[in-house]
Every structure is written in structure tokens, then in C-alpha cells.
C-alpha atoms as a PDB file:
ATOM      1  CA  UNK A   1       0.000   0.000   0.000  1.00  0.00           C
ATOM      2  CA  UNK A   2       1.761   3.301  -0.834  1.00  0.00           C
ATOM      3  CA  UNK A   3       1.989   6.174   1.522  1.00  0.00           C
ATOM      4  CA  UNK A   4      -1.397   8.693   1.822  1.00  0.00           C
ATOM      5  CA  UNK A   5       0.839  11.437  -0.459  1.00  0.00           C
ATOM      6  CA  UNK A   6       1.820   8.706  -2.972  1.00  0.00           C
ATOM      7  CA  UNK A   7      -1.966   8.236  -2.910  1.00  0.00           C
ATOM      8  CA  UNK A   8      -2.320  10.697  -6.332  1.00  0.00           C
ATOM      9  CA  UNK A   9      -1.740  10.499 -10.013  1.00  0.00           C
ATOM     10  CA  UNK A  10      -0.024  13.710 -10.200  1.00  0.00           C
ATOM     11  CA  UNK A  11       2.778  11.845  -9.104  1.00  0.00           C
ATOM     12  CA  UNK A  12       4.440  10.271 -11.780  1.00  0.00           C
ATOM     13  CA  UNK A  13       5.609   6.792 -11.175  1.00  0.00           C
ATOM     14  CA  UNK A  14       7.949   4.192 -12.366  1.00  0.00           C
ATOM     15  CA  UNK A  15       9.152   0.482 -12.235  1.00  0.00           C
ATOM     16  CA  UNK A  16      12.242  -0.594 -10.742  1.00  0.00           C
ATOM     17  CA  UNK A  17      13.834  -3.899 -10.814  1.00  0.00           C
ATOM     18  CA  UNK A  18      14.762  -5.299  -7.320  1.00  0.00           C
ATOM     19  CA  UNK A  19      18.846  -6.624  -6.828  1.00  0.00           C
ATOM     20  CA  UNK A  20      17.005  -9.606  -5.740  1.00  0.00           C
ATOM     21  CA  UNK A  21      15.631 -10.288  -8.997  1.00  0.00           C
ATOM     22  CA  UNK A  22      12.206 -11.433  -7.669  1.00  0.00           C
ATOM     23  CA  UNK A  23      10.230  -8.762  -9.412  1.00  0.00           C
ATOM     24  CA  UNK A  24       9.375  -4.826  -9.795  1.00  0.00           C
ATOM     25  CA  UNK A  25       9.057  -2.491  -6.978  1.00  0.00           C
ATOM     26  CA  UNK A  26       7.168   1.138  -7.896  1.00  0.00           C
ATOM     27  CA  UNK A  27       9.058   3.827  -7.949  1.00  0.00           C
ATOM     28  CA  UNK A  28       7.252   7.754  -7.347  1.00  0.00           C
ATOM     29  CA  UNK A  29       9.352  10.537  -8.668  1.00  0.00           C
ATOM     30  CA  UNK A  30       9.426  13.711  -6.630  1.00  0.00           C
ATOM     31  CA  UNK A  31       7.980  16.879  -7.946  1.00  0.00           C
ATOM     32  CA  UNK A  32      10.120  19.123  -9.110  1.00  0.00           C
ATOM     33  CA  UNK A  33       9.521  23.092  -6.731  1.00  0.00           C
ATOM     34  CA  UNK A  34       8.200  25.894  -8.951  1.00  0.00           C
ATOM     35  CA  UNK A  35      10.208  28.819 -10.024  1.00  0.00           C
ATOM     36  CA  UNK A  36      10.366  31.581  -7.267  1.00  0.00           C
ATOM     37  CA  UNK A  37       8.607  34.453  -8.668  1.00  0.00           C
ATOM     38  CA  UNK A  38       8.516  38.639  -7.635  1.00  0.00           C
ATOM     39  CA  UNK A  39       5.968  39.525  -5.020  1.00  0.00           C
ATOM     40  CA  UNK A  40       4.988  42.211  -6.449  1.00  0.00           C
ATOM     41  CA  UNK A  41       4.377  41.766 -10.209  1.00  0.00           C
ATOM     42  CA  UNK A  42       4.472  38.069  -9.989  1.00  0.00           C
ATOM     43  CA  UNK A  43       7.423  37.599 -13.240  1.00  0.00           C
ATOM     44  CA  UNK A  44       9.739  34.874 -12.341  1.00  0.00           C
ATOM     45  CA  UNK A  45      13.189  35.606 -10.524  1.00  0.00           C
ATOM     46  CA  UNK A  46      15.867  35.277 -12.525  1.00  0.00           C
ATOM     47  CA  UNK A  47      19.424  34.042 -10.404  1.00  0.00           C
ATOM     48  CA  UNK A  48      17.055  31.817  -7.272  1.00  0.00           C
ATOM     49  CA  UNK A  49      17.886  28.583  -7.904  1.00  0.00           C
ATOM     50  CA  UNK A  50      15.261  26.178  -7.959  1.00  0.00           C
ATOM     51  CA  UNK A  51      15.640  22.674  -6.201  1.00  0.00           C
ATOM     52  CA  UNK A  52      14.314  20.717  -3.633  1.00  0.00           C
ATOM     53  CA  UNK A  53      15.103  21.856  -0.074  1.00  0.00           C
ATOM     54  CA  UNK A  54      18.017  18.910   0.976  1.00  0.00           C
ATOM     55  CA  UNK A  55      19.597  20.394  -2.445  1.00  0.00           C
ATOM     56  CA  UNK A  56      19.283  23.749  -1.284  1.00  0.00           C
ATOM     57  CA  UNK A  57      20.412  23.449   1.768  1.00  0.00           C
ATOM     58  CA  UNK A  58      23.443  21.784   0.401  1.00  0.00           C
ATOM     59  CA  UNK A  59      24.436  25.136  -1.691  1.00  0.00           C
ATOM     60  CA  UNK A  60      26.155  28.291  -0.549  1.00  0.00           C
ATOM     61  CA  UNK A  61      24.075  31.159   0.362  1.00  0.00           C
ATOM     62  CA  UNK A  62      25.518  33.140  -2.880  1.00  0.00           C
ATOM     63  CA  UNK A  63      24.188  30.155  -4.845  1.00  0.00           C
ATOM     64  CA  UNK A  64      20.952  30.422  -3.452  1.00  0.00           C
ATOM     65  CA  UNK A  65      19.867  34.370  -3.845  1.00  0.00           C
ATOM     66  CA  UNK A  66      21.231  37.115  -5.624  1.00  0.00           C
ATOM     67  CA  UNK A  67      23.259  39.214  -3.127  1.00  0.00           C
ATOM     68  CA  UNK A  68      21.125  42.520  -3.456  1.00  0.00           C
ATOM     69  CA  UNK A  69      18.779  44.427  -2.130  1.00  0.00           C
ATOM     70  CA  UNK A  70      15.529  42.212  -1.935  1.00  0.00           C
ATOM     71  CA  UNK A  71      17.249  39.593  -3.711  1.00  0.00           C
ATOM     72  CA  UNK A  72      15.145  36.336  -4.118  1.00  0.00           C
ATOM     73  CA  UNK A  73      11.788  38.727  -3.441  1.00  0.00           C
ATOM     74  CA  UNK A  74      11.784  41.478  -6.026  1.00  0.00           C
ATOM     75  CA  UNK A  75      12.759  41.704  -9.842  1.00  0.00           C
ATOM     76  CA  UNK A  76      15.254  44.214 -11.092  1.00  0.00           C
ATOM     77  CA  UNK A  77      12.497  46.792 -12.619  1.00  0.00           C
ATOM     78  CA  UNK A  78       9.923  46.391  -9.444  1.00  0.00           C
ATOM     79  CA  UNK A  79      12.962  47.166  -7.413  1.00  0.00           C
ATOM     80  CA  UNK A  80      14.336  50.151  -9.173  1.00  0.00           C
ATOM     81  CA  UNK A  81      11.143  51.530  -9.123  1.00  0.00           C
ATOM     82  CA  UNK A  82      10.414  51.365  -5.528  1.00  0.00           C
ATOM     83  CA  UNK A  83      13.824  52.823  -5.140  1.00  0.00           C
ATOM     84  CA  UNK A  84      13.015  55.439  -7.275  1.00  0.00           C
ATOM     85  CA  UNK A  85       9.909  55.923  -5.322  1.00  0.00           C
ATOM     86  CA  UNK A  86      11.465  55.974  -1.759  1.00  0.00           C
ATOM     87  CA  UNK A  87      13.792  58.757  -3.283  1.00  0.00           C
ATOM     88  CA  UNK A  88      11.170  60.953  -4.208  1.00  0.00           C
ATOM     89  CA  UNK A  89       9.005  61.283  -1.542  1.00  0.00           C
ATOM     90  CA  UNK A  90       9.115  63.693   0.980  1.00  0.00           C
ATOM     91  CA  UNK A  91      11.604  63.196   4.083  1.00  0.00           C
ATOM     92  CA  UNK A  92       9.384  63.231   7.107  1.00  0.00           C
ATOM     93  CA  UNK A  93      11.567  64.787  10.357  1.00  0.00           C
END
């Protein structure tokens, strides 16, 4: 009986001979994370890398985000234009 999240057909599966020879065992393939994607215009991030998280973890934290200001949360154009926004409003004292 597979496990309650194997329980789907989203999951795509495949056959796998067993070392004992004695027949095939099922196999489920993981699914693959979506691309990470801005928060505020919603176009996907270019420079976040996409794996699963025991392959993320394994990766430097360069490797992971851009080094930036919102890096990994805003694109390039939303972000220059909320700089360009936070420059032009009025300094409250």
C-alpha cells in the first residue's frame, strides 16, 4: 500500500527492478519546486535557484539568492522603481 501522499496520479511513477531479482518495486518521482517568482508583479526571478530543499540546503548562500537588495523577493524593474519611489518622496523629520 503506498503512503497517503503517494496516494495521487499527479505523481508520476515508475518500475524498478529489485537486486534480488524477484520482481518490480514502484518507484514515485518527486515533484520538481516551482520557479520563485517577484511579489509584487508576480514575473519569475531570474538568479534563485530552484531545487528541492536537501539540495538547497546543500548550496552556498551566494548560490541560493542574488546578493542585493531584496534579492530572491523582487525583480530588477519592481525594485528600481520602488527605489526610485522611496527617493522621491518627501523626508518626514
Amino acid at each position: 500500500m503506498p503512503k497517503p501522499y503517494q496516494r495521487t496520479r499527479t505523481r508520476k511513477r515508475h518500475q524498478v527492478k529489485l537486486p534480488s531479482g524477484s520482481g518490480l518495486a514502484t518507484r514515485f518521482q518527486k515533484k520538481k519546486p516551482k520557479t520563485a517568482r517577484c511579489i509584487k508583479c508576480g514575473r519569475p526571478l531570474f538568479g534563485v535557484a530552484t531545487q528541492r530543499t536537501a539540495e538547497l540546503s546543500k548550496l552556498s548562500l551566494s548560490e541560493k539568492r542574488p546578493q542585493r537588495m531584496f534579492g530572491g523577493q523582487l525583480c530588477n524593474t519592481c525594485l528600481s522603481e520602488s527605489l526610485k519611489q522611496a527617493a522621491r518622496s518627501p523626508v518626514e523629520a
